[in-house]
PDB file of N, CA and C in Angstrom:
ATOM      1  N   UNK A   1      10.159 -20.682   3.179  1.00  0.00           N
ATOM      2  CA  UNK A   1       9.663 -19.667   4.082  1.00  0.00           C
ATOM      3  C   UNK A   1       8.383 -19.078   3.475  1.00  0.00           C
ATOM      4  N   UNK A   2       7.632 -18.810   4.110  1.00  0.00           N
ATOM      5  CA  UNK A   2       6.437 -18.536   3.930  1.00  0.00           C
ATOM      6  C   UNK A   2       6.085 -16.955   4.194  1.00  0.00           C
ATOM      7  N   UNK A   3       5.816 -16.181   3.168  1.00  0.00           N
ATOM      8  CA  UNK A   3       5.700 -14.577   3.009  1.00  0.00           C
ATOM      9  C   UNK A   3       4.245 -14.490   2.862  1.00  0.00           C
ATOM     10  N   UNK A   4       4.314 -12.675   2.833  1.00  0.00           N
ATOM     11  CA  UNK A   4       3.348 -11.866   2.397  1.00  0.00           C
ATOM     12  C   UNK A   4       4.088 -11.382   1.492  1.00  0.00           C
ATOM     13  N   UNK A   5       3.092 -10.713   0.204  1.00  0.00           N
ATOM     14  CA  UNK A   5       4.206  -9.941  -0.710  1.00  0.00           C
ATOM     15  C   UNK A   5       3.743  -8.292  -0.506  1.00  0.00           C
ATOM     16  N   UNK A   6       4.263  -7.561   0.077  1.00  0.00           N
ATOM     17  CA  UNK A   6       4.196  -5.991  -0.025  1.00  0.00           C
ATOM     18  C   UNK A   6       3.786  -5.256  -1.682  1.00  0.00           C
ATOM     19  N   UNK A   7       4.253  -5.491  -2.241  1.00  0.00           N
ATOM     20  CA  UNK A   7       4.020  -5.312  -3.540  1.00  0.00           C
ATOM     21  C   UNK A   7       4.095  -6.189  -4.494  1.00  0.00           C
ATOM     22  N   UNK A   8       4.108  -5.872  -5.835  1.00  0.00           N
ATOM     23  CA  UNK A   8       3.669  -7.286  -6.864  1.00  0.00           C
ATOM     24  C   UNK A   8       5.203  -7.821  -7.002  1.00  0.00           C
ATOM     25  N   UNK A   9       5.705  -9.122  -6.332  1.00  0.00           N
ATOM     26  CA  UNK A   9       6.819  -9.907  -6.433  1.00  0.00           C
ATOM     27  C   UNK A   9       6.673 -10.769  -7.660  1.00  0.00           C
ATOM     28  N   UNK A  10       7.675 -10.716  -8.317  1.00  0.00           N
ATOM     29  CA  UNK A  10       7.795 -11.586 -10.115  1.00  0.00           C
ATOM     30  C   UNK A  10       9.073 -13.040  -9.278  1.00  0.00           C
ATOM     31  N   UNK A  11       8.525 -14.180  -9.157  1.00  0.00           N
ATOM     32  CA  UNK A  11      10.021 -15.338  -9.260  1.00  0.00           C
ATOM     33  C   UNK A  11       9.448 -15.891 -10.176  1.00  0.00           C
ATOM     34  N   UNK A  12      10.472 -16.185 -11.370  1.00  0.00           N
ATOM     35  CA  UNK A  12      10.983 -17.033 -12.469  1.00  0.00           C
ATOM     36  C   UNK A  12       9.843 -16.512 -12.928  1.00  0.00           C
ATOM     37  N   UNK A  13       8.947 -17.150 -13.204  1.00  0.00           N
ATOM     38  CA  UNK A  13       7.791 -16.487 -14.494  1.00  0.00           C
ATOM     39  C   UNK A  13       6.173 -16.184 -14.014  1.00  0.00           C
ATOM     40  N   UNK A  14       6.587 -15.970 -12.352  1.00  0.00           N
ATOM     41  CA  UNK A  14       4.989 -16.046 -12.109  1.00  0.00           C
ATOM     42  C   UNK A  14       5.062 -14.665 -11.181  1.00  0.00           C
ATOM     43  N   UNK A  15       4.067 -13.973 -11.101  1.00  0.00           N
ATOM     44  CA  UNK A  15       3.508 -12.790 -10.459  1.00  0.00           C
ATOM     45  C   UNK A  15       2.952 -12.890  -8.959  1.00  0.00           C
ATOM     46  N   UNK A  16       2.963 -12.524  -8.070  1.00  0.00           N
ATOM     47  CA  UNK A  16       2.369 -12.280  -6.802  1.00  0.00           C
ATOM     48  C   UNK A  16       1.932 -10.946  -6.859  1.00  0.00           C
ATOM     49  N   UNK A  17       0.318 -10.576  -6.386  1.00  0.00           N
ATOM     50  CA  UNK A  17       0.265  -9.195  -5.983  1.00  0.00           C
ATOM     51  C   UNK A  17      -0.044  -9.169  -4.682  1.00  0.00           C
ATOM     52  N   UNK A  18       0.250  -7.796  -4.272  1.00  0.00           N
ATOM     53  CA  UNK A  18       0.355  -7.524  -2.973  1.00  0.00           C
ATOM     54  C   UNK A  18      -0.308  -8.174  -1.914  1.00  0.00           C
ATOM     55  N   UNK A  19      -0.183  -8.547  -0.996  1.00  0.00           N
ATOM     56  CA  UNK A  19      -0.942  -9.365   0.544  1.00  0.00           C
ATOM     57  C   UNK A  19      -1.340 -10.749  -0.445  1.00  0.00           C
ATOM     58  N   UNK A  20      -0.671 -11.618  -1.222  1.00  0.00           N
ATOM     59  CA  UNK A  20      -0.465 -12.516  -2.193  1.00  0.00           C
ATOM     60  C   UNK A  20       0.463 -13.394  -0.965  1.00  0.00           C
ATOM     61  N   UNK A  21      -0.005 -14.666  -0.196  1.00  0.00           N
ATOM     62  CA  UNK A  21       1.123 -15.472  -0.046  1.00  0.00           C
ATOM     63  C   UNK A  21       1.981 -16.527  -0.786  1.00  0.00           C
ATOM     64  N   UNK A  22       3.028 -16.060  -0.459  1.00  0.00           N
ATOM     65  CA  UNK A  22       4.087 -17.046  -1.448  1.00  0.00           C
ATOM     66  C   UNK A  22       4.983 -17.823  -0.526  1.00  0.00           C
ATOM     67  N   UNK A  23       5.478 -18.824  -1.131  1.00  0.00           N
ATOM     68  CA  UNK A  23       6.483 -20.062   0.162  1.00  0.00           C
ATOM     69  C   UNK A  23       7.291 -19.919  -0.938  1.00  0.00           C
ATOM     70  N   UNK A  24       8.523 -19.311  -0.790  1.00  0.00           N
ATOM     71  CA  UNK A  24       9.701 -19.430  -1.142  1.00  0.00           C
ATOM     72  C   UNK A  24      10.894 -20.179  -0.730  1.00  0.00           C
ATOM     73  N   UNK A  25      11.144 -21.502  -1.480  1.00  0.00           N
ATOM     74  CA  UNK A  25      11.996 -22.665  -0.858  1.00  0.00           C
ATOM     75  C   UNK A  25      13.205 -21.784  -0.922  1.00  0.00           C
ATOM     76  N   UNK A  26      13.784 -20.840  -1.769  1.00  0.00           N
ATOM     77  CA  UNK A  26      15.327 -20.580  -1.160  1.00  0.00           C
ATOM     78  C   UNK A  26      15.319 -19.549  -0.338  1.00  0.00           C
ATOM     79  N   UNK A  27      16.166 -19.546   0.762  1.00  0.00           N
ATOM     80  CA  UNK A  27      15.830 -19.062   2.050  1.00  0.00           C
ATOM     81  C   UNK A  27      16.802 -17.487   1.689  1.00  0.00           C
ATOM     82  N   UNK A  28      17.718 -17.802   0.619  1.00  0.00           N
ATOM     83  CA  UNK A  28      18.700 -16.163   0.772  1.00  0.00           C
ATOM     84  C   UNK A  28      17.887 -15.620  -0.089  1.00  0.00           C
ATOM     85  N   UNK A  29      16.863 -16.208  -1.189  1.00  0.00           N
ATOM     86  CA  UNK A  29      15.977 -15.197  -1.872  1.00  0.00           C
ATOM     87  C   UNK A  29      14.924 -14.736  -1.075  1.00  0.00           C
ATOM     88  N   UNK A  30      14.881 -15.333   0.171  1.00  0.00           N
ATOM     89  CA  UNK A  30      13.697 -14.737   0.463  1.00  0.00           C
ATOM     90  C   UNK A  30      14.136 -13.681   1.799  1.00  0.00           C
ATOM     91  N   UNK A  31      14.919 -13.871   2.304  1.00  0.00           N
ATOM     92  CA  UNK A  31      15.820 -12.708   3.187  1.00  0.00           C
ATOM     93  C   UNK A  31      15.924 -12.045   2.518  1.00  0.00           C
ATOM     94  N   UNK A  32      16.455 -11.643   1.205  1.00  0.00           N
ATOM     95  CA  UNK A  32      16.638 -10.756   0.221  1.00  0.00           C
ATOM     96  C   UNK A  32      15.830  -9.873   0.186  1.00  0.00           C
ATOM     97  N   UNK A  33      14.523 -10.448  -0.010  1.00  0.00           N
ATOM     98  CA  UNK A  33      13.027  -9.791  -0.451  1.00  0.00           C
ATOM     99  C   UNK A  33      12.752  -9.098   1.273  1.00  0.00           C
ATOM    100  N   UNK A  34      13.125  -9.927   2.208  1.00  0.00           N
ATOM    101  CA  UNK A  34      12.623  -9.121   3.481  1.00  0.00           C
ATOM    102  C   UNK A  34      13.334  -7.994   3.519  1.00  0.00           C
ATOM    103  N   UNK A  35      14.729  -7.867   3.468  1.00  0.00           N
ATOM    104  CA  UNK A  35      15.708  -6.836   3.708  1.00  0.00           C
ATOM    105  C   UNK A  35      15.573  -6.038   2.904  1.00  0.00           C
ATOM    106  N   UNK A  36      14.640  -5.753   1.576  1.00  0.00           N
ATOM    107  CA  UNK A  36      14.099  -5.124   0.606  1.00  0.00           C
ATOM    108  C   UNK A  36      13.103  -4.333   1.205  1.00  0.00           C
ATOM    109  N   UNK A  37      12.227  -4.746   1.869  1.00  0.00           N
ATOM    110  CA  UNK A  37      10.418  -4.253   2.178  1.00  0.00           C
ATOM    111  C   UNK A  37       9.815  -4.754   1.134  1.00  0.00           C
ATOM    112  N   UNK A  38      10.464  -5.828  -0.114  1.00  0.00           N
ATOM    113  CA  UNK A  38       9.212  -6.100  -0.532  1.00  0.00           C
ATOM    114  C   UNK A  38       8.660  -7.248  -0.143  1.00  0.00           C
ATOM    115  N   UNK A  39       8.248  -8.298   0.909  1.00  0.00           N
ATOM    116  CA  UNK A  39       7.756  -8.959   1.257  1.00  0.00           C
ATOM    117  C   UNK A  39       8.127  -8.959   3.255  1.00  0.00           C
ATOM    118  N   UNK A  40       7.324  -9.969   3.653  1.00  0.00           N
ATOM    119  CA  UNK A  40       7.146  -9.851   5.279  1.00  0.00           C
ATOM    120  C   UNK A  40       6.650 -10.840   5.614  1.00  0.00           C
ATOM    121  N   UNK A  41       7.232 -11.294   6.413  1.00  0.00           N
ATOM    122  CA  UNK A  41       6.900 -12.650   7.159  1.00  0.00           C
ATOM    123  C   UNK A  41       5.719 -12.965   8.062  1.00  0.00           C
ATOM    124  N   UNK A  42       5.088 -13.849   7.626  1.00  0.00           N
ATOM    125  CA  UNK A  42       3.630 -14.718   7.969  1.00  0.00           C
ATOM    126  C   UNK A  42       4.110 -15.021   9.403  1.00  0.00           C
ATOM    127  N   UNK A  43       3.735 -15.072  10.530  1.00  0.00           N
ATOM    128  CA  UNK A  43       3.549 -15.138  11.511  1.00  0.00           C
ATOM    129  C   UNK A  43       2.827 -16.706  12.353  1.00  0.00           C
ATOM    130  N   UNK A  44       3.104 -17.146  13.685  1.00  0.00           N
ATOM    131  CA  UNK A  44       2.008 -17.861  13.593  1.00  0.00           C
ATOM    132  C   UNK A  44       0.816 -17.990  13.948  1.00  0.00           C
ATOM    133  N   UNK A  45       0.536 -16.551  14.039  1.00  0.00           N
ATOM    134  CA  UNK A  45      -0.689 -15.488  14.769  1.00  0.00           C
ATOM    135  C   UNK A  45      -1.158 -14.716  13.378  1.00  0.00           C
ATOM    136  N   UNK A  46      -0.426 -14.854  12.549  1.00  0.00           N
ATOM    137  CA  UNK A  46      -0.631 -13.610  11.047  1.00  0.00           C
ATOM    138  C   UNK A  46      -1.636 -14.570  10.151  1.00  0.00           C
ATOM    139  N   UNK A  47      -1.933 -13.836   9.277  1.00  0.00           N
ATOM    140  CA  UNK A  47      -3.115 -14.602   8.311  1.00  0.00           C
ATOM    141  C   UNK A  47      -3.171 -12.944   7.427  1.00  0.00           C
ATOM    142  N   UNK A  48      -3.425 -13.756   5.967  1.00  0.00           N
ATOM    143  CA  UNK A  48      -4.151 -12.696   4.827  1.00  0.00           C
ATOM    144  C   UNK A  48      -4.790 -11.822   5.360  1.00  0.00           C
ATOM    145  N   UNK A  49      -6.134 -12.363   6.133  1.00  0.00           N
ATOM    146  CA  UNK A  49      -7.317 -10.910   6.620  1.00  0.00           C
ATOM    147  C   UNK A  49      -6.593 -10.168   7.394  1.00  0.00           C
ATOM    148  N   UNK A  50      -5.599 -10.627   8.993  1.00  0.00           N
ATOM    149  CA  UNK A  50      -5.469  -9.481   9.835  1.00  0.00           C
ATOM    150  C   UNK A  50      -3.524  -8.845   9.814  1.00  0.00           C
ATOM    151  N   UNK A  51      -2.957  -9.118   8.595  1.00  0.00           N
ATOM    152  CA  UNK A  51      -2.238  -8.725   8.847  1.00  0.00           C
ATOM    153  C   UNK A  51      -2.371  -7.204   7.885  1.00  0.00           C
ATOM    154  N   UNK A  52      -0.898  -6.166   8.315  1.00  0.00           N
ATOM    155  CA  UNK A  52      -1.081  -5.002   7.779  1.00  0.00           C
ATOM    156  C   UNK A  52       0.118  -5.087   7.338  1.00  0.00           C
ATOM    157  N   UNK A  53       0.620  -4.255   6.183  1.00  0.00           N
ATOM    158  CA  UNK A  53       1.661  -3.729   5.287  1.00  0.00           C
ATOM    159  C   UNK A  53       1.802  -2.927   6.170  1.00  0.00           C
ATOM    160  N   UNK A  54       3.426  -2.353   6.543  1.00  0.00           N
ATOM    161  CA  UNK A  54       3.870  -1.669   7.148  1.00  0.00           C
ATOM    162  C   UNK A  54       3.995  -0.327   6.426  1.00  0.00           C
ATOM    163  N   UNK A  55       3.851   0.514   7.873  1.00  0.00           N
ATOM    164  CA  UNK A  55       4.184   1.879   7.200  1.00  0.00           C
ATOM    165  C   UNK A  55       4.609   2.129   5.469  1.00  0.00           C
ATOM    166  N   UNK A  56       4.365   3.165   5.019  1.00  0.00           N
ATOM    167  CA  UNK A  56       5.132   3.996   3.776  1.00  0.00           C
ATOM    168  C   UNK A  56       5.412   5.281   4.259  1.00  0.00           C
ATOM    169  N   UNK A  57       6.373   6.232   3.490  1.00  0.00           N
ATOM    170  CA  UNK A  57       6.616   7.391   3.836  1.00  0.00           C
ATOM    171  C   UNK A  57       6.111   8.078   2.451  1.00  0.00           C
ATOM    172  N   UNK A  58       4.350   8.504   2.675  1.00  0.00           N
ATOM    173  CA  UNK A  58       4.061   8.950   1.470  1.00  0.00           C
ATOM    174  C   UNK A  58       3.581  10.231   2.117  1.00  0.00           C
ATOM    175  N   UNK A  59       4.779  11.305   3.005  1.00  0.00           N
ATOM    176  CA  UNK A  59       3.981  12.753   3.263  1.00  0.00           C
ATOM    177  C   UNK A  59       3.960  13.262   2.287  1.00  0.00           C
ATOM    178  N   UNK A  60       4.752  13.398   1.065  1.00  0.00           N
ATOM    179  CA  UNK A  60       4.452  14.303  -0.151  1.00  0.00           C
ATOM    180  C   UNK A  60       3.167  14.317  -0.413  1.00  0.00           C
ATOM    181  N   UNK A  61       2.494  13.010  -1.002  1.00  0.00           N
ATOM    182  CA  UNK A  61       1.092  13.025  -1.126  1.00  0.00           C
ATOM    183  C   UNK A  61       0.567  13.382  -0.208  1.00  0.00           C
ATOM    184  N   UNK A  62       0.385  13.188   1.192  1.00  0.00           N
ATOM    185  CA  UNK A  62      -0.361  13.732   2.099  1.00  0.00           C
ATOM    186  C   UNK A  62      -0.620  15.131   2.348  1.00  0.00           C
ATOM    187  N   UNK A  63       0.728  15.517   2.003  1.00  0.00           N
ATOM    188  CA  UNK A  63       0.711  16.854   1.889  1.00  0.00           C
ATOM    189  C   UNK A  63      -0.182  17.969   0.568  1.00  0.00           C
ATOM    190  N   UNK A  64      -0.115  17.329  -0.426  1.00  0.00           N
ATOM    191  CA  UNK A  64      -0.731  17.034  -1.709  1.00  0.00           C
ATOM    192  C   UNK A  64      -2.269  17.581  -1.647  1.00  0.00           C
ATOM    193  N   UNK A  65      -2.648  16.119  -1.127  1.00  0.00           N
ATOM    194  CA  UNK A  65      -4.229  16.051  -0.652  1.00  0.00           C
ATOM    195  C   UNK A  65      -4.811  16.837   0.562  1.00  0.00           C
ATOM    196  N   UNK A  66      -3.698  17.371   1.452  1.00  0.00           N
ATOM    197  CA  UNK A  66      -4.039  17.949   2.238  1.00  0.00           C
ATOM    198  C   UNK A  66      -4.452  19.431   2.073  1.00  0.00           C
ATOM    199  N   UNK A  67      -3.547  19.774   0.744  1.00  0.00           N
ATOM    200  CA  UNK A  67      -3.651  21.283   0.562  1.00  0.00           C
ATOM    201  C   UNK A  67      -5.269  21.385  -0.959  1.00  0.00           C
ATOM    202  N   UNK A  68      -5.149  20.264  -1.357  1.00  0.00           N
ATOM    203  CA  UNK A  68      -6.523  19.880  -1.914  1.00  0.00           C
ATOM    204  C   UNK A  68      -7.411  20.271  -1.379  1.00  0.00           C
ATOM    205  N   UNK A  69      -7.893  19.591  -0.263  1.00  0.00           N
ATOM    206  CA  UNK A  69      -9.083  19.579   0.518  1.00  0.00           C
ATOM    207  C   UNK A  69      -9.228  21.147   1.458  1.00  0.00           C
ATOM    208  N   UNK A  70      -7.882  21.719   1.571  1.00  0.00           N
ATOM    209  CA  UNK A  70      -8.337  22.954   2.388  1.00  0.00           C
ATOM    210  C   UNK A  70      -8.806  23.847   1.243  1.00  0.00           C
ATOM    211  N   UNK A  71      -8.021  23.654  -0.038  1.00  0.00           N
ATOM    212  CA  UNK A  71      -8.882  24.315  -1.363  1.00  0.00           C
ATOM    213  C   UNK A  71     -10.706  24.522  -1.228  1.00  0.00           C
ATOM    214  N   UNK A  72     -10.039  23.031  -1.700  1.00  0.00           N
ATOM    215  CA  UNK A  72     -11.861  22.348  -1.200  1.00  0.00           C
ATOM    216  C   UNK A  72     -12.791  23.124  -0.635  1.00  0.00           C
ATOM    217  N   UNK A  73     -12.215  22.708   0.978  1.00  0.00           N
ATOM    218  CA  UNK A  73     -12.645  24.041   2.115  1.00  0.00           C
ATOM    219  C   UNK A  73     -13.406  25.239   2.013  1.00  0.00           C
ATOM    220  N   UNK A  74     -12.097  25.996   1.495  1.00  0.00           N
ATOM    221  CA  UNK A  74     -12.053  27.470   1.291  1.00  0.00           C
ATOM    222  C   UNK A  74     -13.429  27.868   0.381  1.00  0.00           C
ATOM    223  N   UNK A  75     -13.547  27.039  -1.163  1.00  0.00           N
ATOM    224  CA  UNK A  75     -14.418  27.059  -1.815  1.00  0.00           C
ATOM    225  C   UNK A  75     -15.872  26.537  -1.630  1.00  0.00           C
ATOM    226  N   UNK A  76     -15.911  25.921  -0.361  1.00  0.00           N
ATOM    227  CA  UNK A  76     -17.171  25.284  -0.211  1.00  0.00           C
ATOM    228  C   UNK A  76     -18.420  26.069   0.477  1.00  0.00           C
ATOM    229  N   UNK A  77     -18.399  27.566   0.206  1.00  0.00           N
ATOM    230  CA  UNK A  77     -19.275  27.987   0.904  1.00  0.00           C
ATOM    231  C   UNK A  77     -21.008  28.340  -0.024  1.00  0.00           C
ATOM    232  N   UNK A  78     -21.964  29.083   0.754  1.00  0.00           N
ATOM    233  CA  UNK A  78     -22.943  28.840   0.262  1.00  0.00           C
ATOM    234  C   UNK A  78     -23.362  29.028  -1.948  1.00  0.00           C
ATOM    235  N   UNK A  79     -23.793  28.175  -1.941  1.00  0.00           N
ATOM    236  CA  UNK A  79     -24.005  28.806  -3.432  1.00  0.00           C
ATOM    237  C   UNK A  79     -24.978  29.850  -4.287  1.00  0.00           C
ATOM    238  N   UNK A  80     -24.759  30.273  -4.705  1.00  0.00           N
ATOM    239  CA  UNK A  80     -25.809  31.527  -5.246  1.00  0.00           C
ATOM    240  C   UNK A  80     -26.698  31.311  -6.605  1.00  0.00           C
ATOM    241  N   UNK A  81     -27.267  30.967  -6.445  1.00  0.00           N
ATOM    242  CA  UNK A  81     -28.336  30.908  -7.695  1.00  0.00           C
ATOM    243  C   UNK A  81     -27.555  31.861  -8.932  1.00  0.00           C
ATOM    244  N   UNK A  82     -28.034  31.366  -9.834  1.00  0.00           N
ATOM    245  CA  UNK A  82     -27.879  32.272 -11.123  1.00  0.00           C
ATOM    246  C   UNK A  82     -28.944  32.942 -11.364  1.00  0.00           C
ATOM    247  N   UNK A  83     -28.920  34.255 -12.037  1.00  0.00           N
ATOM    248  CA  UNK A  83     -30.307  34.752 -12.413  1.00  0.00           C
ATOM    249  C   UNK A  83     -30.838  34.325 -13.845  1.00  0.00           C
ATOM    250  N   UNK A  84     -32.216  34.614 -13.868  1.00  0.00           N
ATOM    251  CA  UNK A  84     -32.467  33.952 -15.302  1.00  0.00           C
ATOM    252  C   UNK A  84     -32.293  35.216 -16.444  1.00  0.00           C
ATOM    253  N   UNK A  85     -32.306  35.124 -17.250  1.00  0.00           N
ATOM    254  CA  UNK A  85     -32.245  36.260 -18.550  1.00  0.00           C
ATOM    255  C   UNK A  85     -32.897  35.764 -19.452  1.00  0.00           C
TER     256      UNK A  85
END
């Protein structure tokens, strides 16, 4: 079966990183890996360039960066020269 790897997949001694296709001849290791999220099935419309990794649930960070940037925001107003001495 023929995958995408979602993240970096290790079989026997070799590495895949992510959007990495791999053909995995045993078929329950590779159901395994689907029923995981870490890999996803190639399509016969799918290809490396247009396929996408599915969703993550990363609101913590979003939330994170979100309160960053209103920082950001808040602080971004005009700047004032220093005087000289």
């Amino acid at each position: 079966m023929k995958v995408l790897a979602n993240i970096t997949v290790v079989l026997g001694k070799k590495e895949y990183a992510p959007d990495s296709e791999i053909d995995i001849s045993n078929e329950e290791e590779a159901n395994s890996l689907l029923s995981r999220g870490f890999v996803r099935k190639i399509g016969k419309t799918e290809n490396k360039q247009t396929s996408t990794p599915p969703p993550t649930n990363n609101s913590q960070k979003t939330d994170k960066n979100n309160a960053k940037n209103k920082k950001e925001t808040e602080n971004s107003g005009p700047k004032v020269p220093k005087s000289g001495g």
